[in-house]
C-alpha atoms as a PDB file:
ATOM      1  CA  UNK A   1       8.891  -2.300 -84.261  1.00  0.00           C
ATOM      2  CA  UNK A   2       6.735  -4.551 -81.894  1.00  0.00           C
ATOM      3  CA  UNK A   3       7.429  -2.029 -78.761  1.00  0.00           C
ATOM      4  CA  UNK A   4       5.805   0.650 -81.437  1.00  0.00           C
ATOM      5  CA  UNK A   5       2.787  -1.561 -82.192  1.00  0.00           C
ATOM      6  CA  UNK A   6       2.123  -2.682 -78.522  1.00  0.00           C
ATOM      7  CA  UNK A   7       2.417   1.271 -77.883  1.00  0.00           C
ATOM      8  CA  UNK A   8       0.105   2.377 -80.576  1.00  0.00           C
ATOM      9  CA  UNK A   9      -2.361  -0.528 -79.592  1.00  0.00           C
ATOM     10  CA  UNK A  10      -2.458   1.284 -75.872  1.00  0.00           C
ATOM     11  CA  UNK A  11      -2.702   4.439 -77.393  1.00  0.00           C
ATOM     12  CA  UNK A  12      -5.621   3.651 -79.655  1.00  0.00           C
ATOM     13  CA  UNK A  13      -7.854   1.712 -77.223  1.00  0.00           C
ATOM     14  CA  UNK A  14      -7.635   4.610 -74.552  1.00  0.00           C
ATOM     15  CA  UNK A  15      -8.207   6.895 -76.911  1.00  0.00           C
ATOM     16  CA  UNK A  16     -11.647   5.348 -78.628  1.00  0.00           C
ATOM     17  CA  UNK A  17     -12.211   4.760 -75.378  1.00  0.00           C
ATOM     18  CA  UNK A  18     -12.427   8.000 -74.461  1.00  0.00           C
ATOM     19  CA  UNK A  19     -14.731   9.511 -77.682  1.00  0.00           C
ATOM     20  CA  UNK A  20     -17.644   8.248 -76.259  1.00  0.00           C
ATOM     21  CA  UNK A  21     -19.409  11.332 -74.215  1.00  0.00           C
ATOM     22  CA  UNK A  22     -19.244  10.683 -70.221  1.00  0.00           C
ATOM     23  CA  UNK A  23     -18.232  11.764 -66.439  1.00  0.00           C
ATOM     24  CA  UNK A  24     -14.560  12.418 -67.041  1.00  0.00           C
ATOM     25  CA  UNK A  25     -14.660  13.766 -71.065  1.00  0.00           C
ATOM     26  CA  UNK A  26     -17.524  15.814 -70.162  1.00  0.00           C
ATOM     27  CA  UNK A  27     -15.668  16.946 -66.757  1.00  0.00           C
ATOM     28  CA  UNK A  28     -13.044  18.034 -69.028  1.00  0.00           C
ATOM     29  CA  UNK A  29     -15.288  20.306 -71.117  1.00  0.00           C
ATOM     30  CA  UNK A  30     -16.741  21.767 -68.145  1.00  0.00           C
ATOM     31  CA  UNK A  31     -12.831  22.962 -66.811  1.00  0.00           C
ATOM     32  CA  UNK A  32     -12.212  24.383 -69.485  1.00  0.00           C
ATOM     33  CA  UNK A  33     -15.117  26.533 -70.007  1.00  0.00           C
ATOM     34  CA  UNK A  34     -15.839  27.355 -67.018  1.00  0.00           C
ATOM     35  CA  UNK A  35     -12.082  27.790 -65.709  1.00  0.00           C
ATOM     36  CA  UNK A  36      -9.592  27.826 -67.768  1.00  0.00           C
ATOM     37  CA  UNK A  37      -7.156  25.306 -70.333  1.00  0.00           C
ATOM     38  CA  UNK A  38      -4.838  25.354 -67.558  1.00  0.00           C
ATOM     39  CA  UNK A  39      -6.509  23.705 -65.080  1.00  0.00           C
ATOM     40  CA  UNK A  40      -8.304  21.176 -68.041  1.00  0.00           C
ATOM     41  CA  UNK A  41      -4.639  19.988 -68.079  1.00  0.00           C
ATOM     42  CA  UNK A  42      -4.305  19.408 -64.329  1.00  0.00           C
ATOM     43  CA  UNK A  43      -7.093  17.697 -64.483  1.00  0.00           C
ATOM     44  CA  UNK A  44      -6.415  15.312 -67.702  1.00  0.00           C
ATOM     45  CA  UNK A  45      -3.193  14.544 -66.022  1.00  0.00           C
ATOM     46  CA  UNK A  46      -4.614  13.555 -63.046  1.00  0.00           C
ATOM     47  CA  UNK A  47      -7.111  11.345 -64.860  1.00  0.00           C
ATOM     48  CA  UNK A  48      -4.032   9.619 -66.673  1.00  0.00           C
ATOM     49  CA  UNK A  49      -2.151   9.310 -63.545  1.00  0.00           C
ATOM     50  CA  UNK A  50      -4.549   6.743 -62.174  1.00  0.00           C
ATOM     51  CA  UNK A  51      -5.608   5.400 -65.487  1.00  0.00           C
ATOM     52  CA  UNK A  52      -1.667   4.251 -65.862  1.00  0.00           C
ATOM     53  CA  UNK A  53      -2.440   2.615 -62.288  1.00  0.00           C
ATOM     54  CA  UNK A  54      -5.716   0.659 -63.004  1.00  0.00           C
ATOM     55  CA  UNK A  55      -4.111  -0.545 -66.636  1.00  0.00           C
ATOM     56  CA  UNK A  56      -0.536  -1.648 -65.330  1.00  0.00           C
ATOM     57  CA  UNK A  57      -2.371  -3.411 -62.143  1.00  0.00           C
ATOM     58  CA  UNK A  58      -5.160  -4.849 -64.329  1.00  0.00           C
ATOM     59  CA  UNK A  59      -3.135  -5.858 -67.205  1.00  0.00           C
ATOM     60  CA  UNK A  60      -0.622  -7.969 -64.673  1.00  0.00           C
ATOM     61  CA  UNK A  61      -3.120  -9.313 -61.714  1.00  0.00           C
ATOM     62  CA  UNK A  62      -5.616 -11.098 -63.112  1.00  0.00           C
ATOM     63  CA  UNK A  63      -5.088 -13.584 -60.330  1.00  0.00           C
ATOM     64  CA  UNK A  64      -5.618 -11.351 -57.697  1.00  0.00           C
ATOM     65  CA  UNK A  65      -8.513  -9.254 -59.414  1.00  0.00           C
ATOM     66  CA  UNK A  66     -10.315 -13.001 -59.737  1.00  0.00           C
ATOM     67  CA  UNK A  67      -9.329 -13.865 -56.081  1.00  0.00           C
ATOM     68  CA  UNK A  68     -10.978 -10.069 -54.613  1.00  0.00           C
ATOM     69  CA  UNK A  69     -14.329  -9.830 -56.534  1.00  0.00           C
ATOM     70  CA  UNK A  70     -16.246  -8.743 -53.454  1.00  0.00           C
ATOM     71  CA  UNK A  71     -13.404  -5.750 -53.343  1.00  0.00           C
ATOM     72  CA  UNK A  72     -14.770  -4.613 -57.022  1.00  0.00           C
ATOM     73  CA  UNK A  73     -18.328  -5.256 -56.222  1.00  0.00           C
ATOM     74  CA  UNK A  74     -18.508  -2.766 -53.591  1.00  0.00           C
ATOM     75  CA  UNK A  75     -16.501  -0.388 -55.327  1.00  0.00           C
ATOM     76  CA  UNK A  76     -18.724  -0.912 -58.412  1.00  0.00           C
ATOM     77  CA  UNK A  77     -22.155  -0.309 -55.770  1.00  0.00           C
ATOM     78  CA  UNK A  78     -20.587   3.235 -54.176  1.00  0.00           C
ATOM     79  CA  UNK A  79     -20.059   4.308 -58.002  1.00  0.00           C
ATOM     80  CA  UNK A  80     -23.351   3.891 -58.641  1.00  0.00           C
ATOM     81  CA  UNK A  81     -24.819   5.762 -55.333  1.00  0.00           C
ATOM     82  CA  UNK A  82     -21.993   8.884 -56.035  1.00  0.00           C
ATOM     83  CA  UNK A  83     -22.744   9.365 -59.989  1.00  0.00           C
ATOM     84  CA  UNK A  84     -26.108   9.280 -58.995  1.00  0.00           C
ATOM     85  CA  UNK A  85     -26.129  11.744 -56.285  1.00  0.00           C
ATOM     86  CA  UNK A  86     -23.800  13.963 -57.856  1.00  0.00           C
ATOM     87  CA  UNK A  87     -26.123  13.949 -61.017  1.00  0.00           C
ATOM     88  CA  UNK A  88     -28.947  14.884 -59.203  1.00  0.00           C
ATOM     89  CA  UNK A  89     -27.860  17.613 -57.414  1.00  0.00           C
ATOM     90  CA  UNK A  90     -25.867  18.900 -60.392  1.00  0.00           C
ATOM     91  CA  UNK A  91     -29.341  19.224 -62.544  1.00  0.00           C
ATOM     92  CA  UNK A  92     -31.288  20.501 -59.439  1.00  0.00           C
ATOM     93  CA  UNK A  93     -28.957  23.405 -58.956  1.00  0.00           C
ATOM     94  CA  UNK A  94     -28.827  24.100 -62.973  1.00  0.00           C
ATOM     95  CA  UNK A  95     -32.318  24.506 -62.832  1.00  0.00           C
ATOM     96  CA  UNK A  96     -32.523  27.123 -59.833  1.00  0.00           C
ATOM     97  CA  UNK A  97     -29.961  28.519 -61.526  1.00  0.00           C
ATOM     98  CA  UNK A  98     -29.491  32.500 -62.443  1.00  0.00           C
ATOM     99  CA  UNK A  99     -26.806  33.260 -64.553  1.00  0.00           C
ATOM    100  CA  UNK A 100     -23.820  31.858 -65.158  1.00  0.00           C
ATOM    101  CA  UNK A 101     -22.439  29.379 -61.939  1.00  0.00           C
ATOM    102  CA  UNK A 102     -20.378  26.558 -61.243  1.00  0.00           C
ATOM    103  CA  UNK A 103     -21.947  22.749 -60.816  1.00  0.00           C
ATOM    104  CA  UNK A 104     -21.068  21.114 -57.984  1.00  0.00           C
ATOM    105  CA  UNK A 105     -18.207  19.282 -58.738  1.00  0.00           C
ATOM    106  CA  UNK A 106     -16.418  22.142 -59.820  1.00  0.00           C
ATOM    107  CA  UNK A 107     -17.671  24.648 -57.059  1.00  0.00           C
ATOM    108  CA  UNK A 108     -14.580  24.011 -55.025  1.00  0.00           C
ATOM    109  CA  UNK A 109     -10.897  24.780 -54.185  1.00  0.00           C
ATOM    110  CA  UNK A 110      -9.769  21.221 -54.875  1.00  0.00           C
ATOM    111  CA  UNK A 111      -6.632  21.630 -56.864  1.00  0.00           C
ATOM    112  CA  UNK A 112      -7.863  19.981 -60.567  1.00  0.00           C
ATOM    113  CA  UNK A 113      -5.124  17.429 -60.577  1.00  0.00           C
ATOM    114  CA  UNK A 114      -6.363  16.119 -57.798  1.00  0.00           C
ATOM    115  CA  UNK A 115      -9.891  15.522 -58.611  1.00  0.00           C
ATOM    116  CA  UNK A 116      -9.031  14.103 -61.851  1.00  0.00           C
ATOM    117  CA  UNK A 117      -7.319  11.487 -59.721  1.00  0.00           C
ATOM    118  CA  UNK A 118     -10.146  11.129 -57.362  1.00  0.00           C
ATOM    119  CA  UNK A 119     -13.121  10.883 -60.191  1.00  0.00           C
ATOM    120  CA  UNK A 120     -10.581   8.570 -62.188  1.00  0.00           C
ATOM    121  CA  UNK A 121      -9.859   6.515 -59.036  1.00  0.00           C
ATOM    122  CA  UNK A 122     -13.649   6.155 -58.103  1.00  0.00           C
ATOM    123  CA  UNK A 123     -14.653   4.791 -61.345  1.00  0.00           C
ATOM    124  CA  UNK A 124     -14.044   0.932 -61.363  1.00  0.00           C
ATOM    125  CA  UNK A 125     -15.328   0.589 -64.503  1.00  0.00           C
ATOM    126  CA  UNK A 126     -12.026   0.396 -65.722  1.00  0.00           C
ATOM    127  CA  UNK A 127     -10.979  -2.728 -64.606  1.00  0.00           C
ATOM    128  CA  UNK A 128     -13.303  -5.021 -66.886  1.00  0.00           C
ATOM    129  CA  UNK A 129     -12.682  -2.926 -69.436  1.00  0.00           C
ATOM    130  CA  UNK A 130      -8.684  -3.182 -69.645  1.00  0.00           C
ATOM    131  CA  UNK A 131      -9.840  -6.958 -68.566  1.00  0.00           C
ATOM    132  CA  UNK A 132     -11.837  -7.444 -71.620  1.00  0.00           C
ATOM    133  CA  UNK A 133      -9.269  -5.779 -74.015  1.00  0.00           C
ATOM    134  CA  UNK A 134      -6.044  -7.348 -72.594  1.00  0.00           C
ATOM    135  CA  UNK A 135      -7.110 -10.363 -72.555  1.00  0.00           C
ATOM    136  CA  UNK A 136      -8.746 -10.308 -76.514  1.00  0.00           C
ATOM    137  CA  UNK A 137      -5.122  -8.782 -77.233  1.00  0.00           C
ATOM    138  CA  UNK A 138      -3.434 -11.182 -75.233  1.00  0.00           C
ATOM    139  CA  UNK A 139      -5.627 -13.811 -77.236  1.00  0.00           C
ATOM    140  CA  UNK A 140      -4.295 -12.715 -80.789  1.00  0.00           C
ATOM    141  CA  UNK A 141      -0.670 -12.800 -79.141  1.00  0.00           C
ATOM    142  CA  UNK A 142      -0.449  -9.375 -79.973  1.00  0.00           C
ATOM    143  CA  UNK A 143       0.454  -8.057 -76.521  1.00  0.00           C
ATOM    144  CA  UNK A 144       2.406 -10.881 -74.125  1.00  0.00           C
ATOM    145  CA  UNK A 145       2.195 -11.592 -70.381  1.00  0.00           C
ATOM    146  CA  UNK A 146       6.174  -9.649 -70.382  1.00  0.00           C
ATOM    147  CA  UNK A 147       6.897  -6.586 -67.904  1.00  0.00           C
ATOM    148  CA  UNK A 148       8.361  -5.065 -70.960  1.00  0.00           C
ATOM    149  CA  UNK A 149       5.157  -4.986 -72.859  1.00  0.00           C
ATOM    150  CA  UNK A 150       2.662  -4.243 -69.971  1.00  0.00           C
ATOM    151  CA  UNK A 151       4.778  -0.864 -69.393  1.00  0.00           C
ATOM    152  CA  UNK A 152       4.691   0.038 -73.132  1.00  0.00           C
ATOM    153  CA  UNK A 153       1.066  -0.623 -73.668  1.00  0.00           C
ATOM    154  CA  UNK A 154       0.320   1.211 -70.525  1.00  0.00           C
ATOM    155  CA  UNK A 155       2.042   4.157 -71.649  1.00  0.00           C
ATOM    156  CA  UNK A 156       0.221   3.935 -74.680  1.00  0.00           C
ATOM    157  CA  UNK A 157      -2.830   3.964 -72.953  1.00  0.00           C
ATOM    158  CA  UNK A 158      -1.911   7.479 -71.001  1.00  0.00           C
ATOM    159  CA  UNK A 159      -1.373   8.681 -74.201  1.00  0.00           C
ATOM    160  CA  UNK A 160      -4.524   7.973 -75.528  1.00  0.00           C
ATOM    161  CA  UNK A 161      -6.270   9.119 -72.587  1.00  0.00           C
ATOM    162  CA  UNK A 162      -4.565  12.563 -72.684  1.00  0.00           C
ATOM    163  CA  UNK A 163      -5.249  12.619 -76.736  1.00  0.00           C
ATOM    164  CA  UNK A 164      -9.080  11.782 -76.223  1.00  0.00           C
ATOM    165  CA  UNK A 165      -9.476  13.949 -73.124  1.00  0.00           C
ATOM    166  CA  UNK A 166      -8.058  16.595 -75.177  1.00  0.00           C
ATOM    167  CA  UNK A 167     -10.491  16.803 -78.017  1.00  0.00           C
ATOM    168  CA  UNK A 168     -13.351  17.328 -75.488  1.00  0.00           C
ATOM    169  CA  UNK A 169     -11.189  20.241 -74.078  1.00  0.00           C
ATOM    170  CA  UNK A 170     -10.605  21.925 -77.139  1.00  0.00           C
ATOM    171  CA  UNK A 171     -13.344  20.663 -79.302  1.00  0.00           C
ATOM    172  CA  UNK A 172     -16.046  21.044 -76.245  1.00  0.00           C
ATOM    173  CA  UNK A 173     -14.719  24.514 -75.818  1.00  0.00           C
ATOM    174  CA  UNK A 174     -15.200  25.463 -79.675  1.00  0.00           C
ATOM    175  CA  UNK A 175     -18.800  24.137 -79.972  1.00  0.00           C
ATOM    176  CA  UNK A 176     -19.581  25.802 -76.624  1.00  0.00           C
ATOM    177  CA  UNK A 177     -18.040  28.715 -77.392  1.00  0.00           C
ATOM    178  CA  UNK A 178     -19.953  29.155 -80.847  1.00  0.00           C
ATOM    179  CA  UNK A 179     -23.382  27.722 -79.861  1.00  0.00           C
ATOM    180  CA  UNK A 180     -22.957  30.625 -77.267  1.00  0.00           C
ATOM    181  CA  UNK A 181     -24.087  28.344 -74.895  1.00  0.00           C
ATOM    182  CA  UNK A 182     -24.245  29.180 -71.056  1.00  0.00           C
ATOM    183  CA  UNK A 183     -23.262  27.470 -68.278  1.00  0.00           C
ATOM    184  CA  UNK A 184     -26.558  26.447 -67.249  1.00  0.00           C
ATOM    185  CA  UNK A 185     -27.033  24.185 -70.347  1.00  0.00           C
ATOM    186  CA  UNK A 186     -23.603  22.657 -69.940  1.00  0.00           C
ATOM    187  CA  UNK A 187     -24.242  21.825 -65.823  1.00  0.00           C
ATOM    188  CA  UNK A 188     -27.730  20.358 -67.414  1.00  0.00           C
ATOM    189  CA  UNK A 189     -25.761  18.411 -69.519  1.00  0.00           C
ATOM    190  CA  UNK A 190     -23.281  17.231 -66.964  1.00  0.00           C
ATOM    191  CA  UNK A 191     -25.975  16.331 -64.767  1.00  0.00           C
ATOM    192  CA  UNK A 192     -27.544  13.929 -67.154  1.00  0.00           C
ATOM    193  CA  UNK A 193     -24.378  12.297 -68.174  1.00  0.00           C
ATOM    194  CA  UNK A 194     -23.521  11.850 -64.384  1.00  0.00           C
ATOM    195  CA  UNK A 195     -26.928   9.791 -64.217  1.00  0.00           C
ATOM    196  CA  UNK A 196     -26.767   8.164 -67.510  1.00  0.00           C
ATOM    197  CA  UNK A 197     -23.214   6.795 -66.309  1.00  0.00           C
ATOM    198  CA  UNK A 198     -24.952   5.561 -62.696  1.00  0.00           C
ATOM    199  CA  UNK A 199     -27.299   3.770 -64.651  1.00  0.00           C
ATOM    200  CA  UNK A 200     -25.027   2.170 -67.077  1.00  0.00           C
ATOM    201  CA  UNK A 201     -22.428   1.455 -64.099  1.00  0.00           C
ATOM    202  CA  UNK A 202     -25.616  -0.303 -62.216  1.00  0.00           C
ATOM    203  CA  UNK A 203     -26.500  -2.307 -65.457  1.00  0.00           C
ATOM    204  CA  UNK A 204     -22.783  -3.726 -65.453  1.00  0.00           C
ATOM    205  CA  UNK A 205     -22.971  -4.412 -61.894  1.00  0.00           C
ATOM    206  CA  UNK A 206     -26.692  -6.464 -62.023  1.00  0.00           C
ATOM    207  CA  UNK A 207     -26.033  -8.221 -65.516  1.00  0.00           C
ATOM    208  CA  UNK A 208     -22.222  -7.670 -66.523  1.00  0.00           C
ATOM    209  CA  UNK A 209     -20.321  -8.776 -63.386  1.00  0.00           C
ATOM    210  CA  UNK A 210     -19.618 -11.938 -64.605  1.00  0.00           C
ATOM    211  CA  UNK A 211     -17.132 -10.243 -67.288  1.00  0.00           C
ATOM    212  CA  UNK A 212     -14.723 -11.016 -64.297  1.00  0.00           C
ATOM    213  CA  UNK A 213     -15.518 -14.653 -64.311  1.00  0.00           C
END
Protein backbone atom coordinates (compact mmCIF):
# COMPACT_ATOMS: atom_id res chain seq x y z
CA UNK A 1 0.00 0.00 0.00
CA UNK A 2 2.81 2.64 0.68
CA UNK A 3 4.70 1.61 -2.79
CA UNK A 4 1.00 2.59 -4.30
CA UNK A 5 0.86 5.94 -2.47
CA UNK A 6 4.56 6.95 -3.12
CA UNK A 7 3.57 5.95 -6.88
CA UNK A 8 0.41 7.89 -7.09
CA UNK A 9 2.19 10.90 -5.28
CA UNK A 10 4.81 10.81 -8.48
CA UNK A 11 2.12 10.39 -10.70
CA UNK A 12 0.05 13.31 -9.49
CA UNK A 13 2.78 15.97 -9.13
CA UNK A 14 4.05 15.32 -12.81
CA UNK A 15 0.92 15.35 -13.95
CA UNK A 16 -0.41 18.94 -12.37
CA UNK A 17 2.71 19.74 -13.30
CA UNK A 18 2.19 19.38 -16.62
CA UNK A 19 -1.61 21.22 -16.96
CA UNK A 20 -0.15 24.38 -16.88
CA UNK A 21 0.24 25.61 -20.77
CA UNK A 22 4.14 25.74 -21.85
CA UNK A 23 7.25 24.70 -24.25
CA UNK A 24 6.87 20.95 -24.02
CA UNK A 25 2.66 20.63 -23.54
CA UNK A 26 2.31 23.09 -26.20
CA UNK A 27 5.15 21.20 -28.36
CA UNK A 28 2.96 18.32 -27.97
CA UNK A 29 -0.12 20.01 -29.46
CA UNK A 30 1.81 21.28 -32.25
CA UNK A 31 2.99 17.28 -33.27
CA UNK A 32 0.06 16.29 -33.32
CA UNK A 33 -1.63 18.71 -35.47
CA UNK A 34 0.66 19.39 -37.58
CA UNK A 35 2.11 15.68 -37.94
CA UNK A 36 0.52 13.14 -36.72
CA UNK A 37 -0.49 11.12 -33.01
CA UNK A 38 2.27 8.95 -33.87
CA UNK A 39 4.99 11.01 -33.69
CA UNK A 40 3.13 13.12 -30.46
CA UNK A 41 4.01 9.75 -28.82
CA UNK A 42 7.68 9.69 -29.83
CA UNK A 43 7.91 12.74 -28.67
CA UNK A 44 6.04 12.39 -25.07
CA UNK A 45 8.25 9.44 -24.60
CA UNK A 46 11.19 11.15 -25.19
CA UNK A 47 10.15 13.94 -22.83
CA UNK A 48 9.57 11.17 -20.05
CA UNK A 49 12.75 9.51 -20.80
CA UNK A 50 14.76 12.41 -19.46
CA UNK A 51 12.18 13.56 -17.02
CA UNK A 52 12.77 9.89 -15.23
CA UNK A 53 16.58 11.11 -15.40
CA UNK A 54 16.34 14.66 -13.85
CA UNK A 55 13.73 13.16 -11.00
CA UNK A 56 15.78 9.92 -10.01
CA UNK A 57 19.17 12.19 -10.06
CA UNK A 58 17.45 15.10 -8.28
CA UNK A 59 15.49 13.19 -5.86
CA UNK A 60 18.94 11.23 -4.65
CA UNK A 61 21.87 14.05 -5.08
CA UNK A 62 21.04 16.78 -3.28
CA UNK A 63 24.64 16.85 -2.15
CA UNK A 64 26.05 17.06 -5.34
CA UNK A 65 23.30 19.43 -6.93
CA UNK A 66 24.32 21.89 -3.73
CA UNK A 67 28.10 21.24 -4.34
CA UNK A 68 27.70 22.20 -8.61
CA UNK A 69 25.47 25.37 -8.53
CA UNK A 70 27.59 27.17 -11.09
CA UNK A 71 26.80 23.82 -13.38
CA UNK A 72 22.85 24.79 -13.05
CA UNK A 73 23.42 28.44 -13.36
CA UNK A 74 24.77 28.26 -16.72
CA UNK A 75 22.46 25.77 -17.81
CA UNK A 76 19.62 27.92 -16.38
CA UNK A 77 21.37 31.28 -18.56
CA UNK A 78 21.55 29.14 -22.16
CA UNK A 79 17.71 28.26 -21.43
CA UNK A 80 16.92 31.54 -21.29
CA UNK A 81 18.98 32.77 -24.58
CA UNK A 82 17.41 29.37 -26.64
CA UNK A 83 13.54 29.85 -25.52
CA UNK A 84 14.08 33.21 -26.38
CA UNK A 85 15.53 32.88 -29.73
CA UNK A 86 13.48 30.11 -30.69
CA UNK A 87 10.35 32.26 -29.71
CA UNK A 88 11.28 34.93 -31.74
CA UNK A 89 11.92 33.43 -34.77
CA UNK A 90 8.93 31.10 -34.36
CA UNK A 91 6.44 34.36 -34.27
CA UNK A 92 8.51 36.16 -37.02
CA UNK A 93 8.04 33.34 -39.46
CA UNK A 94 4.13 32.92 -38.37
CA UNK A 95 3.68 36.27 -39.33
CA UNK A 96 5.31 36.10 -42.96
CA UNK A 97 3.51 33.26 -43.10
CA UNK A 98 1.11 32.00 -46.20
CA UNK A 99 -0.79 29.14 -45.58
CA UNK A 100 -0.42 26.45 -43.61
CA UNK A 101 3.67 25.70 -42.54
CA UNK A 102 5.68 24.24 -40.00
CA UNK A 103 7.44 26.51 -37.01
CA UNK A 104 10.77 26.08 -36.61
CA UNK A 105 11.17 23.58 -34.21
CA UNK A 106 9.23 21.24 -36.04
CA UNK A 107 10.57 22.12 -39.64
CA UNK A 108 13.03 19.29 -39.45
CA UNK A 109 13.91 15.56 -39.92
CA UNK A 110 14.87 15.10 -36.28
CA UNK A 111 13.26 11.86 -35.32
CA UNK A 112 10.44 13.23 -32.48
CA UNK A 113 11.79 11.02 -29.77
CA UNK A 114 14.69 12.60 -29.96
CA UNK A 115 13.79 16.14 -29.63
CA UNK A 116 11.53 15.43 -26.86
CA UNK A 117 14.72 14.33 -25.16
CA UNK A 118 16.68 17.27 -26.27
CA UNK A 119 13.87 20.12 -25.31
CA UNK A 120 13.29 17.98 -22.01
CA UNK A 121 17.07 17.79 -21.39
CA UNK A 122 17.62 21.62 -22.05
CA UNK A 123 15.12 22.72 -19.62
CA UNK A 124 16.75 22.85 -16.07
CA UNK A 125 13.89 24.05 -14.64
CA UNK A 126 13.25 20.79 -13.44
CA UNK A 127 15.66 20.40 -10.96
CA UNK A 128 14.25 23.02 -8.31
CA UNK A 129 11.16 21.91 -9.01
CA UNK A 130 11.54 18.02 -8.08
CA UNK A 131 13.92 19.92 -5.33
CA UNK A 132 11.12 21.84 -3.92
CA UNK A 133 8.57 18.90 -4.00
CA UNK A 134 10.88 16.10 -2.70
CA UNK A 135 12.01 17.71 -0.19
CA UNK A 136 8.21 19.14 1.18
CA UNK A 137 7.37 15.27 0.67
CA UNK A 138 10.35 14.15 2.24
CA UNK A 139 9.35 16.71 5.09
CA UNK A 140 5.84 15.05 5.81
CA UNK A 141 7.79 11.58 5.76
CA UNK A 142 5.67 10.68 3.08
CA UNK A 143 8.37 9.69 0.58
CA UNK A 144 11.92 8.41 2.40
CA UNK A 145 15.57 8.91 1.42
CA UNK A 146 15.25 4.64 0.30
CA UNK A 147 16.33 3.45 -3.37
CA UNK A 148 13.11 1.60 -3.22
CA UNK A 149 10.99 4.65 -2.98
CA UNK A 150 13.01 7.08 -5.24
CA UNK A 151 12.40 4.39 -8.18
CA UNK A 152 8.64 4.15 -7.43
CA UNK A 153 8.00 7.81 -7.17
CA UNK A 154 10.01 8.32 -10.25
CA UNK A 155 8.00 6.03 -12.14
CA UNK A 156 5.13 7.73 -10.94
CA UNK A 157 6.32 10.79 -12.17
CA UNK A 158 6.77 9.31 -15.99
CA UNK A 159 3.44 8.42 -15.63
CA UNK A 160 2.16 11.59 -14.93
CA UNK A 161 4.16 13.21 -17.46
CA UNK A 162 2.86 10.88 -20.23
CA UNK A 163 -0.91 11.37 -18.68
CA UNK A 164 -0.55 15.31 -18.74
CA UNK A 165 1.33 15.42 -22.04
CA UNK A 166 -1.44 13.44 -23.32
CA UNK A 167 -4.39 15.67 -22.69
CA UNK A 168 -2.64 18.49 -24.66
CA UNK A 169 -2.30 15.87 -27.53
CA UNK A 170 -5.69 14.85 -27.65
CA UNK A 171 -7.45 17.69 -26.03
CA UNK A 172 -5.16 20.40 -28.08
CA UNK A 173 -6.03 18.46 -31.16
CA UNK A 174 -9.96 18.59 -30.45
CA UNK A 175 -10.11 22.36 -29.70
CA UNK A 176 -7.85 22.95 -32.72
CA UNK A 177 -9.55 20.86 -34.76
CA UNK A 178 -13.08 22.51 -33.99
CA UNK A 179 -12.01 26.18 -33.65
CA UNK A 180 -10.79 25.33 -37.28
CA UNK A 181 -7.84 26.97 -36.41
CA UNK A 182 -4.72 27.12 -38.80
CA UNK A 183 -1.40 26.60 -38.29
CA UNK A 184 -0.43 30.07 -38.32
CA UNK A 185 -2.38 30.83 -35.06
CA UNK A 186 -0.98 27.77 -33.34
CA UNK A 187 3.01 28.73 -34.43
CA UNK A 188 1.76 32.36 -32.99
CA UNK A 189 0.87 30.71 -30.06
CA UNK A 190 3.96 28.60 -29.70
CA UNK A 191 6.00 31.51 -30.23
CA UNK A 192 4.63 33.40 -27.32
CA UNK A 193 4.74 30.56 -24.95
CA UNK A 194 8.46 29.96 -26.01
CA UNK A 195 9.05 33.70 -24.77
CA UNK A 196 6.74 33.71 -21.90
CA UNK A 197 8.81 30.54 -20.63
CA UNK A 198 12.38 32.63 -21.32
CA UNK A 199 11.06 35.18 -19.26
CA UNK A 200 9.78 33.16 -16.46
CA UNK A 201 13.07 30.87 -16.67
CA UNK A 202 15.12 34.40 -16.39
CA UNK A 203 12.90 35.51 -13.36
CA UNK A 204 13.91 32.13 -11.53
CA UNK A 205 17.39 32.60 -12.44
CA UNK A 206 17.68 36.63 -11.13
CA UNK A 207 15.31 36.17 -7.98
CA UNK A 208 14.61 32.28 -7.46
CA UNK A 209 18.13 30.76 -7.50
CA UNK A 210 18.39 30.61 -4.06
CA UNK A 211 15.56 27.74 -4.06
CA UNK A 212 18.87 25.65 -4.26
CA UNK A 213 20.24 27.12 -1.12
Amino acid sequence: MTFLIILALGWLVSFLGQLPLGTMSITATQITVAESFTNAWKYTFGVTVVELVYVRFTVSGVGWIMEHKLFFEIANWLTVVLFLTLGIITIVQALRQQGDKKPVLLNNTINRFLLGATMSALNPAQIPFWFIWSSYLMGLHLLHPVSMEFNIFSIGCGIGTITGLAVYMYGGNWVITRMKAGTKILNLIMGGIFIIAALAQLYRVLFVHEALA
